[in-house]
N, C-alpha and C. Protein backbone atom coordinates (compact mmCIF):
# COMPACT_ATOMS: atom_id res chain seq x y z
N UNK A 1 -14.26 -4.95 -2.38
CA UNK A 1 -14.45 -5.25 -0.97
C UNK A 1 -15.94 -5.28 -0.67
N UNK A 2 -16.18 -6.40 0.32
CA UNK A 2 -18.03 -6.39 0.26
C UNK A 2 -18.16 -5.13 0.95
N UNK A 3 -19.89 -4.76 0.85
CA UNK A 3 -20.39 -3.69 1.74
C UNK A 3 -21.28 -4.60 2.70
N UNK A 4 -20.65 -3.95 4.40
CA UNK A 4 -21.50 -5.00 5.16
C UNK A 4 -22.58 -3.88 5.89
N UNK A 5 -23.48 -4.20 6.04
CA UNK A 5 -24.18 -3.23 6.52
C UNK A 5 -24.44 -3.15 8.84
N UNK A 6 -24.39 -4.58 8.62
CA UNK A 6 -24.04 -4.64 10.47
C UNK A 6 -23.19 -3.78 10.92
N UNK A 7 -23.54 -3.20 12.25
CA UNK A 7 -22.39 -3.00 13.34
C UNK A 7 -21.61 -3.58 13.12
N UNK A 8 -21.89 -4.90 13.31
CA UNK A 8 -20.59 -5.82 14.59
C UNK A 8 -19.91 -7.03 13.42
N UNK A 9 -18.59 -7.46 13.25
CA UNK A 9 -18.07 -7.85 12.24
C UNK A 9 -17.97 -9.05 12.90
N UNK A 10 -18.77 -10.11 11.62
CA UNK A 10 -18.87 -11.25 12.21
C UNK A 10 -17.42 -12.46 12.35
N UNK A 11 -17.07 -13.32 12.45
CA UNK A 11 -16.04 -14.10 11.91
C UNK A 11 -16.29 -14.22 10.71
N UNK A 12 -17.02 -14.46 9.79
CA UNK A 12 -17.48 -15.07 8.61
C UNK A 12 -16.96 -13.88 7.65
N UNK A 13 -17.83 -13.12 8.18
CA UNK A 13 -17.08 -11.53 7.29
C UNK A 13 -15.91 -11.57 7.17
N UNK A 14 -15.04 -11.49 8.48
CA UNK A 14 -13.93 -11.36 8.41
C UNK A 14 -12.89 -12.41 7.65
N UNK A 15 -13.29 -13.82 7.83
CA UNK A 15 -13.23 -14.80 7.03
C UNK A 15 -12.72 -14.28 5.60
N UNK A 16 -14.35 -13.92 4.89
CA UNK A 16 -14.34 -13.79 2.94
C UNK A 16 -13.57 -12.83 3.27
N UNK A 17 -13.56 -11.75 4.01
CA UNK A 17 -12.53 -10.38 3.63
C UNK A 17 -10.93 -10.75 3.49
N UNK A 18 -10.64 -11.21 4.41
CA UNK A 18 -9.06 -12.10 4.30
C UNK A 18 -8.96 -12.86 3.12
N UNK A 19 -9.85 -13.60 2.90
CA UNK A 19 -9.57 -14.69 2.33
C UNK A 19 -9.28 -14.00 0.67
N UNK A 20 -10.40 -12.67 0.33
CA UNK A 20 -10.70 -11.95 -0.89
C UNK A 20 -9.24 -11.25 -1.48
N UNK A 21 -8.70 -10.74 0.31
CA UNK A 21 -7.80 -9.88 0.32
C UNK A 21 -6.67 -10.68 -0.18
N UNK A 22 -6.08 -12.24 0.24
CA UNK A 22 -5.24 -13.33 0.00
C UNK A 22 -5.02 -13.70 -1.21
N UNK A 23 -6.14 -13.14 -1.95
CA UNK A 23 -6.85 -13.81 -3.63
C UNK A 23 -7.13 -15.48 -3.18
N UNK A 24 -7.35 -16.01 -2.13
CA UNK A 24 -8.16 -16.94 -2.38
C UNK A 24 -9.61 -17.60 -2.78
N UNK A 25 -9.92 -18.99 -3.16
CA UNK A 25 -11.45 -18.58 -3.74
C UNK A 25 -11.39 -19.63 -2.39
N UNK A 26 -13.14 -20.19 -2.02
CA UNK A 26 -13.38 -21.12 -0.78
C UNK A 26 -12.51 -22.38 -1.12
N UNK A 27 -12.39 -23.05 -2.42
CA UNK A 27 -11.58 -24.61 -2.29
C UNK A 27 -10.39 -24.39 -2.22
N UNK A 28 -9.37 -23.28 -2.68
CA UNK A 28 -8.32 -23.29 -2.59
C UNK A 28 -8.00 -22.94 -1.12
N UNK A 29 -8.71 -22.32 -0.61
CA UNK A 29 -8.52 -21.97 0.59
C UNK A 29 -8.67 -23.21 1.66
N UNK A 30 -9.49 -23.89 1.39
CA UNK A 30 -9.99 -25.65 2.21
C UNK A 30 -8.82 -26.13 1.93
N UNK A 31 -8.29 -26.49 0.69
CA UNK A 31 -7.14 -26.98 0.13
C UNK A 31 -6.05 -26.65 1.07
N UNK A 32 -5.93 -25.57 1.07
CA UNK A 32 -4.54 -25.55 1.93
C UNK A 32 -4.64 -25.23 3.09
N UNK A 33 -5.90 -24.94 3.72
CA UNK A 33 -5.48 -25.38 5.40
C UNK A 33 -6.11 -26.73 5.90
N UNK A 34 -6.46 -27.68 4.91
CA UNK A 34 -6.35 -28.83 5.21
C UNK A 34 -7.97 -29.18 5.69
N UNK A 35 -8.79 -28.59 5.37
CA UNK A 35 -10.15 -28.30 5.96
C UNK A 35 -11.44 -27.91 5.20
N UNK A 36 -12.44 -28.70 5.25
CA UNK A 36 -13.73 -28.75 3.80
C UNK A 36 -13.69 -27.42 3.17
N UNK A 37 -14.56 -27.50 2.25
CA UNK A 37 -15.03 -26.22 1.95
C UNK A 37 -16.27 -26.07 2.83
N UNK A 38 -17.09 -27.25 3.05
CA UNK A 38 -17.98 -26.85 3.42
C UNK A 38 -18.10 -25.91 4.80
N UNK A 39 -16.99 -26.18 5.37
CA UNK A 39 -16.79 -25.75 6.84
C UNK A 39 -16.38 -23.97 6.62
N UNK A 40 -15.51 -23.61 5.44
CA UNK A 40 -15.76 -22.14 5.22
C UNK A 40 -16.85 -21.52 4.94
N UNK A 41 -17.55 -22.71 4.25
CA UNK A 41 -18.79 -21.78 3.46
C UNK A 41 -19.98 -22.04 4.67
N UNK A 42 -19.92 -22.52 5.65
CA UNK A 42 -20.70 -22.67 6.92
C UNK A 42 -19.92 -21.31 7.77
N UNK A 43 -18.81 -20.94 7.82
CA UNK A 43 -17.98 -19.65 8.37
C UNK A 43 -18.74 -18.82 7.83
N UNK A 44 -18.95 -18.55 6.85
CA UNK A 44 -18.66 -17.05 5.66
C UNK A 44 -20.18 -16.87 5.79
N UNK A 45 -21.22 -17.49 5.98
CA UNK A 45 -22.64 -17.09 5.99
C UNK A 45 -23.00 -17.39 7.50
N UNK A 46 -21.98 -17.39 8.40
CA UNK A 46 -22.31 -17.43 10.00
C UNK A 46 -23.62 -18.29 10.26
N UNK A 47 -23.33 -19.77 9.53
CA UNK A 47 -24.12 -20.93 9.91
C UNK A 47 -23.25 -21.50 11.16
N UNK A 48 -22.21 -20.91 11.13
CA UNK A 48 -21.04 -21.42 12.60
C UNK A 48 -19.93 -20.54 13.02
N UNK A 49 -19.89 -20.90 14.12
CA UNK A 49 -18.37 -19.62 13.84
C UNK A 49 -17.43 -20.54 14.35
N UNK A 50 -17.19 -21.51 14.06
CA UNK A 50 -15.99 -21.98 14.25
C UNK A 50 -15.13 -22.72 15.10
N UNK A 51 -14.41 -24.15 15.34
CA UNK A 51 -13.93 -24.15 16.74
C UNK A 51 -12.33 -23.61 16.53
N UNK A 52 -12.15 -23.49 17.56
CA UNK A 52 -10.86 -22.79 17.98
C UNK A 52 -9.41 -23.06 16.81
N UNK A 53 -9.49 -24.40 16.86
CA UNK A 53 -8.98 -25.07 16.01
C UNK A 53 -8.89 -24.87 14.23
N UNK A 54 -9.87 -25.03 13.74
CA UNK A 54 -10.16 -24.21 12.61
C UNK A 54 -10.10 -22.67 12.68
N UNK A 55 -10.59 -21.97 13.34
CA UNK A 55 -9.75 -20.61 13.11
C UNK A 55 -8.48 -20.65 12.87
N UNK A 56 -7.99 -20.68 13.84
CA UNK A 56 -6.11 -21.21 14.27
C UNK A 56 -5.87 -21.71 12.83
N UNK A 57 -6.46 -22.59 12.32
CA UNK A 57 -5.91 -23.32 10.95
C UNK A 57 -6.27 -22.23 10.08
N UNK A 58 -6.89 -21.79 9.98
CA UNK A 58 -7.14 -20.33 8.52
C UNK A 58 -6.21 -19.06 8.79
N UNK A 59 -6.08 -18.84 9.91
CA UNK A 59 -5.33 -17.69 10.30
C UNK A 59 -4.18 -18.18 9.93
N UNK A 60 -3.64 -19.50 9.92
CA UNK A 60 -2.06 -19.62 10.00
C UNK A 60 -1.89 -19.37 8.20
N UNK A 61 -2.82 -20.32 7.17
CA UNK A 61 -3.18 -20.20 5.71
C UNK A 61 -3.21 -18.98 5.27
N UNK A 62 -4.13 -17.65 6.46
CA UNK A 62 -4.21 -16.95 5.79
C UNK A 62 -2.97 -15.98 6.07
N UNK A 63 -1.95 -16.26 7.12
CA UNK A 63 -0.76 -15.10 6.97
C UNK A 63 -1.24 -14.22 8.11
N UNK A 64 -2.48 -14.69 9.05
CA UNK A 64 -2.45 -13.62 9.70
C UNK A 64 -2.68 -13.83 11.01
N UNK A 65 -2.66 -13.16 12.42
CA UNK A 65 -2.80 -13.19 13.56
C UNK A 65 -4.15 -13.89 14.00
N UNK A 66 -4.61 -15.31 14.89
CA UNK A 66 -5.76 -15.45 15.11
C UNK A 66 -6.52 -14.32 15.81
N UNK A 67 -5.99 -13.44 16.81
CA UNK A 67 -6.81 -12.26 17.06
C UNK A 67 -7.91 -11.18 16.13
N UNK A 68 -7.16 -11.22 14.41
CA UNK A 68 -7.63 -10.85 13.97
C UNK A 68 -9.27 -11.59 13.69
N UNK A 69 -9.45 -12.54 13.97
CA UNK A 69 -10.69 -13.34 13.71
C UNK A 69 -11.34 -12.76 15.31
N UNK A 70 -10.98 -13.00 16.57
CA UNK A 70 -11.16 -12.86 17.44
C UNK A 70 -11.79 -11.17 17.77
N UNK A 71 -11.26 -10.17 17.48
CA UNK A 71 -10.81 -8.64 18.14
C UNK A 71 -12.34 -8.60 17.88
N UNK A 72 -13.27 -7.56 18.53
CA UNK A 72 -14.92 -6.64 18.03
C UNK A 72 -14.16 -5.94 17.63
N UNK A 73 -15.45 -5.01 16.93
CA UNK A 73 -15.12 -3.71 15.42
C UNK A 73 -16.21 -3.39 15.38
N UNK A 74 -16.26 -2.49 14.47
CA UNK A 74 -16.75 -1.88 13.27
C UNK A 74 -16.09 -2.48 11.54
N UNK A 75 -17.04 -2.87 10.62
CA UNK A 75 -16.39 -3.35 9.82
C UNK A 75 -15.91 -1.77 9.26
N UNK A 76 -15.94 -0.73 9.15
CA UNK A 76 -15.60 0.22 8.95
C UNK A 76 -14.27 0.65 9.12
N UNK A 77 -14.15 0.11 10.60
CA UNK A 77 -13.08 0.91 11.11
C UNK A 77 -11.76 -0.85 10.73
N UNK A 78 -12.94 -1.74 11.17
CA UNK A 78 -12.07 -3.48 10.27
C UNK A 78 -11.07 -2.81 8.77
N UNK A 79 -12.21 -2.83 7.80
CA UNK A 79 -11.64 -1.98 7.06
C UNK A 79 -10.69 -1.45 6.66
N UNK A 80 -10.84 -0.04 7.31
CA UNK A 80 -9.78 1.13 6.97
C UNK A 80 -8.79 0.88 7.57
N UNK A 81 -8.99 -0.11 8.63
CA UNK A 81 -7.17 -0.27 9.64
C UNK A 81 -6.45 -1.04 8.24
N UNK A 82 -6.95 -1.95 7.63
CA UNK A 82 -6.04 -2.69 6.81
C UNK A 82 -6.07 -2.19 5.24
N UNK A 83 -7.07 -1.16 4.87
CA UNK A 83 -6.36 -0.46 3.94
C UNK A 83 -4.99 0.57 4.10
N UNK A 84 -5.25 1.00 5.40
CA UNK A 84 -4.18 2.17 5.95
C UNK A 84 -2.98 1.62 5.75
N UNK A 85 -2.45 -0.07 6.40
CA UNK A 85 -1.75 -0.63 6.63
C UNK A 85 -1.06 -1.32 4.46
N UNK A 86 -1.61 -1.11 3.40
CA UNK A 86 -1.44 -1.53 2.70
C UNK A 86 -1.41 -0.06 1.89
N UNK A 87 -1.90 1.10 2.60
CA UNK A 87 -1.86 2.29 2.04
C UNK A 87 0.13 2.66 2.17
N UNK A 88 0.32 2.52 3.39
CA UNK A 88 1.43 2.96 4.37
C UNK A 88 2.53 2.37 3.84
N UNK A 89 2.26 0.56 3.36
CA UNK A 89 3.29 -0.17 2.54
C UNK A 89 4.01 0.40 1.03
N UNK A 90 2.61 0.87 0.64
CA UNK A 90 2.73 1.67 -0.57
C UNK A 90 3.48 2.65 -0.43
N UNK A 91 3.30 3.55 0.72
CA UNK A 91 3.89 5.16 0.42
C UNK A 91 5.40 4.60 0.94
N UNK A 92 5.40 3.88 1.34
CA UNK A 92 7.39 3.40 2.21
C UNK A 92 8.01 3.12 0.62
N UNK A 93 7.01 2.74 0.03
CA UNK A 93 7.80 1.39 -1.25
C UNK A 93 8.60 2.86 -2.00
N UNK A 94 7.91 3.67 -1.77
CA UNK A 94 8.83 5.00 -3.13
C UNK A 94 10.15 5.40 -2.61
N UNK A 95 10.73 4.43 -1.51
CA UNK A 95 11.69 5.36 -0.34
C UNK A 95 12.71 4.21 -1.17
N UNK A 96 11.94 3.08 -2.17
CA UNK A 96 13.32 2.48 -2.90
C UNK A 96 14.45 3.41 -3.89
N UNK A 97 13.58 4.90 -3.94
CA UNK A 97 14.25 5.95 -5.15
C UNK A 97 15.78 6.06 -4.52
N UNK A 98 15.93 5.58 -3.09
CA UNK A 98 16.72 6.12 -2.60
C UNK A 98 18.33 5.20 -3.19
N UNK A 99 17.31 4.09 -3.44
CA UNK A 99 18.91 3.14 -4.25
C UNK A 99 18.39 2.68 -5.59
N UNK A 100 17.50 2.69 -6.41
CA UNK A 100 17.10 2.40 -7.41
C UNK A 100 16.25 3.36 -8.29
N UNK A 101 16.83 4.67 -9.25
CA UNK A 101 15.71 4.78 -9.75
C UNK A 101 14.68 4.69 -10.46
N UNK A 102 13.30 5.21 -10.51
CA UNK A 102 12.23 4.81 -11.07
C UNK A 102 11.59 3.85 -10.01
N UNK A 103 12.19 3.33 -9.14
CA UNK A 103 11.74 2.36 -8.17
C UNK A 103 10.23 2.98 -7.63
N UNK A 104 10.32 4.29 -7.28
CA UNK A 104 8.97 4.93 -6.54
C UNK A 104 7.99 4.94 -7.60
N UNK A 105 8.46 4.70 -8.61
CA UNK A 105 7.10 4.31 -9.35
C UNK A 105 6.87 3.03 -9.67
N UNK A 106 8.04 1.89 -9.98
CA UNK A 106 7.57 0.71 -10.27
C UNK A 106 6.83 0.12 -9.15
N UNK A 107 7.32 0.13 -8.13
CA UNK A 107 6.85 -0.60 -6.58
C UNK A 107 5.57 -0.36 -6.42
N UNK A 108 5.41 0.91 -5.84
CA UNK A 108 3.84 1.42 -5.68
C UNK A 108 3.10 0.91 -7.10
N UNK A 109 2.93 0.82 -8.45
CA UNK A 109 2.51 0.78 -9.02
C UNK A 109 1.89 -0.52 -9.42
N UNK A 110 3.24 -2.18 -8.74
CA UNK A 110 3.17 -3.31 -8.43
C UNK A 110 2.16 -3.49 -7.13
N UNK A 111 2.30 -3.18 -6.12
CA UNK A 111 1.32 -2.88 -5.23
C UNK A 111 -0.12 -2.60 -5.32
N UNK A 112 -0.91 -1.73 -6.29
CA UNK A 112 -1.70 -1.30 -6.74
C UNK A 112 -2.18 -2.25 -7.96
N UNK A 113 -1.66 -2.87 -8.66
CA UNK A 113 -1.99 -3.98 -9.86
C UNK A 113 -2.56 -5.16 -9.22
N UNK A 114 -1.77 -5.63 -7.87
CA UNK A 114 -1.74 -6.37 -6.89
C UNK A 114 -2.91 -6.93 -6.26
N UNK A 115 -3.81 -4.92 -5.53
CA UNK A 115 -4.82 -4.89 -5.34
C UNK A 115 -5.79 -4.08 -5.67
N UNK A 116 -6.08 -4.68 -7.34
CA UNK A 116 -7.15 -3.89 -8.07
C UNK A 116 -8.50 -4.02 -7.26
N UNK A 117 -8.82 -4.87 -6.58
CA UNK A 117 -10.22 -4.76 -5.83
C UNK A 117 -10.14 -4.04 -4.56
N UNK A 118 -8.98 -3.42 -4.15
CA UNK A 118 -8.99 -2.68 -2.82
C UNK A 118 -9.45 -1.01 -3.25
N UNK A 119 -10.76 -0.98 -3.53
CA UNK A 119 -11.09 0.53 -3.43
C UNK A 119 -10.58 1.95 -3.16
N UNK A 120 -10.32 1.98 -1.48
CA UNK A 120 -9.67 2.48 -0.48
C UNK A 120 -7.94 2.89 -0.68
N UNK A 121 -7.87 1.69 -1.19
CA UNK A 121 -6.28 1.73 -1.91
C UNK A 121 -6.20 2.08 -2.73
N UNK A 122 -6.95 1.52 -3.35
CA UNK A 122 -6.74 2.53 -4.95
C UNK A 122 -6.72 3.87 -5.02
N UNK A 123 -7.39 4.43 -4.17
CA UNK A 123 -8.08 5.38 -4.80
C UNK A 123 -6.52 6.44 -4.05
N UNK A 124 -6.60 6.37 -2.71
CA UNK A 124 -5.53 7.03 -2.26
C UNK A 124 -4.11 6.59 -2.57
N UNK A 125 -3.70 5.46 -3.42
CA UNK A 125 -2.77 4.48 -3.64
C UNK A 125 -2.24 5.56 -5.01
N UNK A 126 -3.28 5.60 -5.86
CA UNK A 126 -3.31 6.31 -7.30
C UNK A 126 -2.61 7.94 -6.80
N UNK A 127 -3.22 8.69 -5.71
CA UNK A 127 -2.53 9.79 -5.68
C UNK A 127 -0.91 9.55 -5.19
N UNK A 128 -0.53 9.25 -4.33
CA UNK A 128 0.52 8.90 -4.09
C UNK A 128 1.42 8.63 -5.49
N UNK A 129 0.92 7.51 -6.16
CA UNK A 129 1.84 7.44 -7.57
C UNK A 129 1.60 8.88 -8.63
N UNK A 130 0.60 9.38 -8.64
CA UNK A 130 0.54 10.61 -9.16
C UNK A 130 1.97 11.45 -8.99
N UNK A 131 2.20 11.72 -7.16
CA UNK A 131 2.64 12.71 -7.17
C UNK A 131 4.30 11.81 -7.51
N UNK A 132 4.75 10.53 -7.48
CA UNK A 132 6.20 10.21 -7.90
C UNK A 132 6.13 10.18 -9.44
N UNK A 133 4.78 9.97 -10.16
CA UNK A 133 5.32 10.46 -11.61
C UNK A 133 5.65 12.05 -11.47
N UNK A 134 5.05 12.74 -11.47
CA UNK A 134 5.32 14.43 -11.52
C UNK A 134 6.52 14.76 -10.63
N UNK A 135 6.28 14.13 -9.71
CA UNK A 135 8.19 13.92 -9.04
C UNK A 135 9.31 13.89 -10.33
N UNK A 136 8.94 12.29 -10.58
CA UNK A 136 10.00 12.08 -11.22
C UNK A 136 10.60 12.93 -13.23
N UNK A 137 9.06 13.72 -13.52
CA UNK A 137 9.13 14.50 -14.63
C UNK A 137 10.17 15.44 -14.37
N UNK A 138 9.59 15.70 -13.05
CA UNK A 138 10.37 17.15 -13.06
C UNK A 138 11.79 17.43 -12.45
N UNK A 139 12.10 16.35 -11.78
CA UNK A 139 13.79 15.56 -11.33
C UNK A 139 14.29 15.62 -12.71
N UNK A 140 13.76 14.83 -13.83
CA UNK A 140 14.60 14.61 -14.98
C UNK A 140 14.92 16.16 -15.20
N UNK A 141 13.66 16.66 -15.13
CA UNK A 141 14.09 17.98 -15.66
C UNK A 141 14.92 19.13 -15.35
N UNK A 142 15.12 18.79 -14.18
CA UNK A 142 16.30 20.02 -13.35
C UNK A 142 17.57 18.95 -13.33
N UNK A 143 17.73 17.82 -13.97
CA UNK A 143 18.91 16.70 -13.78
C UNK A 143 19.31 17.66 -15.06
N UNK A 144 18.69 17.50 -16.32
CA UNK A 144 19.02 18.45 -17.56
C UNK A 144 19.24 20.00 -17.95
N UNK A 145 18.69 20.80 -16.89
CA UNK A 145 18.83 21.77 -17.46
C UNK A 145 19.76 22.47 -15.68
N UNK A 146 19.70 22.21 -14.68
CA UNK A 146 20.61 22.44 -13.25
C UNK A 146 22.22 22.57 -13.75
N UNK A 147 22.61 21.40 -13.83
CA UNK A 147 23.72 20.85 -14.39
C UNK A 147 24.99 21.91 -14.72
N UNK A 148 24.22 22.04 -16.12
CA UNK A 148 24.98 22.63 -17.27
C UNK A 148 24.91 24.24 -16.55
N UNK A 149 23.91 24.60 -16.06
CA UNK A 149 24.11 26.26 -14.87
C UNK A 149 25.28 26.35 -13.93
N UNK A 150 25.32 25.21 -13.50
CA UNK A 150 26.25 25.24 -12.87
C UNK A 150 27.40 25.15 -13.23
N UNK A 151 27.98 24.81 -14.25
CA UNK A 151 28.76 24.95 -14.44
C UNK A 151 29.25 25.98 -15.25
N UNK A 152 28.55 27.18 -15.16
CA UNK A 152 28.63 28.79 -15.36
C UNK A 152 29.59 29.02 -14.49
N UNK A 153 29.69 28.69 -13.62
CA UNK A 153 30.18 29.15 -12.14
C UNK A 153 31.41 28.27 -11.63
N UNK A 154 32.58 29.14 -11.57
CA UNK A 154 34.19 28.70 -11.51
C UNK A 154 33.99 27.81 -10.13
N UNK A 155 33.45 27.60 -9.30
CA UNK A 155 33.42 27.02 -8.17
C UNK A 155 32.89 25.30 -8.65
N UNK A 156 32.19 25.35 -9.30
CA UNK A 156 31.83 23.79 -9.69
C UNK A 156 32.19 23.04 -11.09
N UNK A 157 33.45 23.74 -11.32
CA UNK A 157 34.61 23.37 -12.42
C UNK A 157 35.25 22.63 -11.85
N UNK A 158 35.36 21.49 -12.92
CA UNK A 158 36.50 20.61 -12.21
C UNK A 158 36.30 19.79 -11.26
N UNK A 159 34.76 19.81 -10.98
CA UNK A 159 34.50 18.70 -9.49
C UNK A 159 34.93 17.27 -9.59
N UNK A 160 34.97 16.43 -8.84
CA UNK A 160 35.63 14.96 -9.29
C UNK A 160 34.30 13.87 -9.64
N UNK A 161 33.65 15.06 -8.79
CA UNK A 161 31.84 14.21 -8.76
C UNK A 161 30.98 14.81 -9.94
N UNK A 162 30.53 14.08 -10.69
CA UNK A 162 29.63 14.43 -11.73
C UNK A 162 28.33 15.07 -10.60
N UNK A 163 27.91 16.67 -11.59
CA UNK A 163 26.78 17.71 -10.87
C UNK A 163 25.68 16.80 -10.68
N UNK A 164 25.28 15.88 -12.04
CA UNK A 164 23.72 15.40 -11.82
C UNK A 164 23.98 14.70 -10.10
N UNK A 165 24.89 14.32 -10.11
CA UNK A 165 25.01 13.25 -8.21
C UNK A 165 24.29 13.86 -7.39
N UNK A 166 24.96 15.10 -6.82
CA UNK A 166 24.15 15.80 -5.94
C UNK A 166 22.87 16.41 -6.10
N UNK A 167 22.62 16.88 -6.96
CA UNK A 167 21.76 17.62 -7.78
C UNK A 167 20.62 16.46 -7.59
N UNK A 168 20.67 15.08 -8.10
CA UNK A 168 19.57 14.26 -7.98
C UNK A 168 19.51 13.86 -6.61
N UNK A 169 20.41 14.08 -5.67
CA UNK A 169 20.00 13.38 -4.35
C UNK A 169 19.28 14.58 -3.56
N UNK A 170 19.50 15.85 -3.79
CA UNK A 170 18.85 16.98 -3.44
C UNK A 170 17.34 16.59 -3.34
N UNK A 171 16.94 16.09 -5.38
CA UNK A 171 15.74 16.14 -5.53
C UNK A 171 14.67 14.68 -4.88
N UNK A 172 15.65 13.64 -4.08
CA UNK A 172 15.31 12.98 -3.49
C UNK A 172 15.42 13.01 -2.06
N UNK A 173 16.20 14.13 -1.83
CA UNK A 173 15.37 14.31 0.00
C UNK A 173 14.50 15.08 -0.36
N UNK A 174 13.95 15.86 -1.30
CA UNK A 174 12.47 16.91 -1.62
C UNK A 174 11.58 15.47 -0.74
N UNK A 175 11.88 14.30 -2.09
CA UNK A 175 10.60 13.28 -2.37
C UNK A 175 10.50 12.49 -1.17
N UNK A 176 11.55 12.09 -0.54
CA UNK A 176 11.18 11.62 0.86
C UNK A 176 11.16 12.84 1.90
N UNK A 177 11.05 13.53 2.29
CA UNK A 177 10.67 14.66 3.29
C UNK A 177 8.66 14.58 2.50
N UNK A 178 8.22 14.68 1.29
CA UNK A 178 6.93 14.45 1.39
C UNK A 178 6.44 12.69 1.26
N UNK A 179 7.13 11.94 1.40
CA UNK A 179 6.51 10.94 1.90
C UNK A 179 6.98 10.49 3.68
N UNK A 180 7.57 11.14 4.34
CA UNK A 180 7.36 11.12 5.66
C UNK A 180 5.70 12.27 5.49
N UNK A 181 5.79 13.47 4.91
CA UNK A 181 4.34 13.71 5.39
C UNK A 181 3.23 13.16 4.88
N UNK A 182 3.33 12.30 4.10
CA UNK A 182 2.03 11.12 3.72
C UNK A 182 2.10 10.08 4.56
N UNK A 183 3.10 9.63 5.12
CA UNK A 183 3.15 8.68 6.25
C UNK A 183 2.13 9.42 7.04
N UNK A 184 2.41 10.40 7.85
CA UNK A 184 1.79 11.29 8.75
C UNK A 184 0.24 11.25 8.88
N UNK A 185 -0.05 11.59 7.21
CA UNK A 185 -1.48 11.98 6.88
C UNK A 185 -2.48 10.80 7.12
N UNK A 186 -1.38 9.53 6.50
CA UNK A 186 -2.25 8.23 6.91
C UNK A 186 -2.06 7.98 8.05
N UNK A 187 -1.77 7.81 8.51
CA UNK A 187 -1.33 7.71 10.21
C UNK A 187 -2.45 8.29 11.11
N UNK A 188 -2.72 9.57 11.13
CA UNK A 188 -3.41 10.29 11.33
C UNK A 188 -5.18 10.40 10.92
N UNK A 189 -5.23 9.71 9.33
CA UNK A 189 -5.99 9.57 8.87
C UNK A 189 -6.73 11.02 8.06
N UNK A 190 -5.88 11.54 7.92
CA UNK A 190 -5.98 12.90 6.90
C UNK A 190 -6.16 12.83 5.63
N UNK A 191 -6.58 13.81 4.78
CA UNK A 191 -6.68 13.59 3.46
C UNK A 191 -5.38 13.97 2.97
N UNK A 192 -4.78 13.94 1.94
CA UNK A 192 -3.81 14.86 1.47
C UNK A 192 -3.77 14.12 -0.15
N UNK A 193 -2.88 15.38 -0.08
CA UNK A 193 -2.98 15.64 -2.45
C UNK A 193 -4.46 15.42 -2.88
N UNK A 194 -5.61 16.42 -2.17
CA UNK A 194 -6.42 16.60 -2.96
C UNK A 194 -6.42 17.04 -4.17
N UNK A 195 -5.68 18.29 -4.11
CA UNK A 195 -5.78 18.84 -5.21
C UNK A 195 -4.37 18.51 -6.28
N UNK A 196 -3.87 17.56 -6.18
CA UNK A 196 -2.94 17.33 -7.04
C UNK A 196 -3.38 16.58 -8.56
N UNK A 197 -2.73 17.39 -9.53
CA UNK A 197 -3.15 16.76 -10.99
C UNK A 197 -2.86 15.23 -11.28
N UNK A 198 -4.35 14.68 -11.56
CA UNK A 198 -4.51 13.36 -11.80
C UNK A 198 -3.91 12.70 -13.04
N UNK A 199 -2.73 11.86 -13.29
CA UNK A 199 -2.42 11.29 -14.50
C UNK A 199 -2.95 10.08 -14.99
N UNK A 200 -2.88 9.59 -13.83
CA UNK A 200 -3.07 8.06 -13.84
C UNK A 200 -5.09 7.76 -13.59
């Protein structure tokens, strides 16, 4: 992600940042909203900012709201709203454990491959998958050794439902009860799982 050093976020900025974020380069991007290159690369170094029209045409290419070209900022706060928003996608994606497992790790992990140049993401993207691998170590591990305890005990003889069933859905309201509080943290804009062991 560039480093801009201005206050005030120009169109042009905002422009390459979308466009970086899209994986587009400037011709593919001309290419498909129907419009030079030269006219981006006159955007992107704020030799123009644009008529109405051409915005409108990149915003629609680029997937996103013309306001977003429009709104003042901070590229800072530009930024972090749309890492948060790709942070937040990430932490929902592990809530697939709930019908697929391993899902909380493939998803987030697709997400993150996705956007190797998002810093911001990465970096808080990586803890998040941290904590569904060590999640998911240690699920296997009470799936294997829970089980067979239980069935020490005359009360869970004979059930019609195989033990691992409940037993693993237990260990998946643990994992979503802490990704509602990572929702939270980003939301909020908190740190959280500092101190959690790094695998990845």
């Amino acid at each position: 992600m560039d480093t801009v050093t201005s206050t005030n976020i120009s169109t042009g900025e905002k422009l390459k940042h979308f466009r970086r974020l899209k994986n587009f380069s400037q011709e593919s991007l001309a290419e498909a909203a129907g419009i030079s290159v030269r006219t981006i690369q006159r955007l992107e170094t704020g030799e123009s900012v644009g008529s109405a029209y051409t915005i409108e045409k990149l915003a629609v290419t680029l997937g996103i709201d013309v306001s977003e070209f429009t709104n003042k900022g901070t590229f800072n706060n530009f930024a972090h709203s749309h890492a948060s928003e790709q942070l937040k996608r990430l932490n929902l994606s592990t809530l697939f454990v709930l019908l697929l497992p391993f899902s909380n790790i493939i998803f987030p992990l697709l997400i993150l491959l996705k956007n190797k140049d998002n810093r911001a993401l990465q970096q808080n993207g990586r803890k998040i998958l941290n904590f569904q691998i060590v999640w998911t170590l240690i699920t296997i591990l009470v799936l294997v050794v829970v089980p067979p305890i239980l069935l020490l005990f005359k009360s869970f003889r004979g059930s019609s439902i195989p033990l691992f069933i409940p037993v693993y859905y237990i260990c998946v309201i643990v994992n979503v009860f802490f990704t509602l509080i990572f929702s939270v943290a980003i939301n909020r804009q908190h740190r959280f799982l500092d101190r959690f062991p790094n695998i990845l």
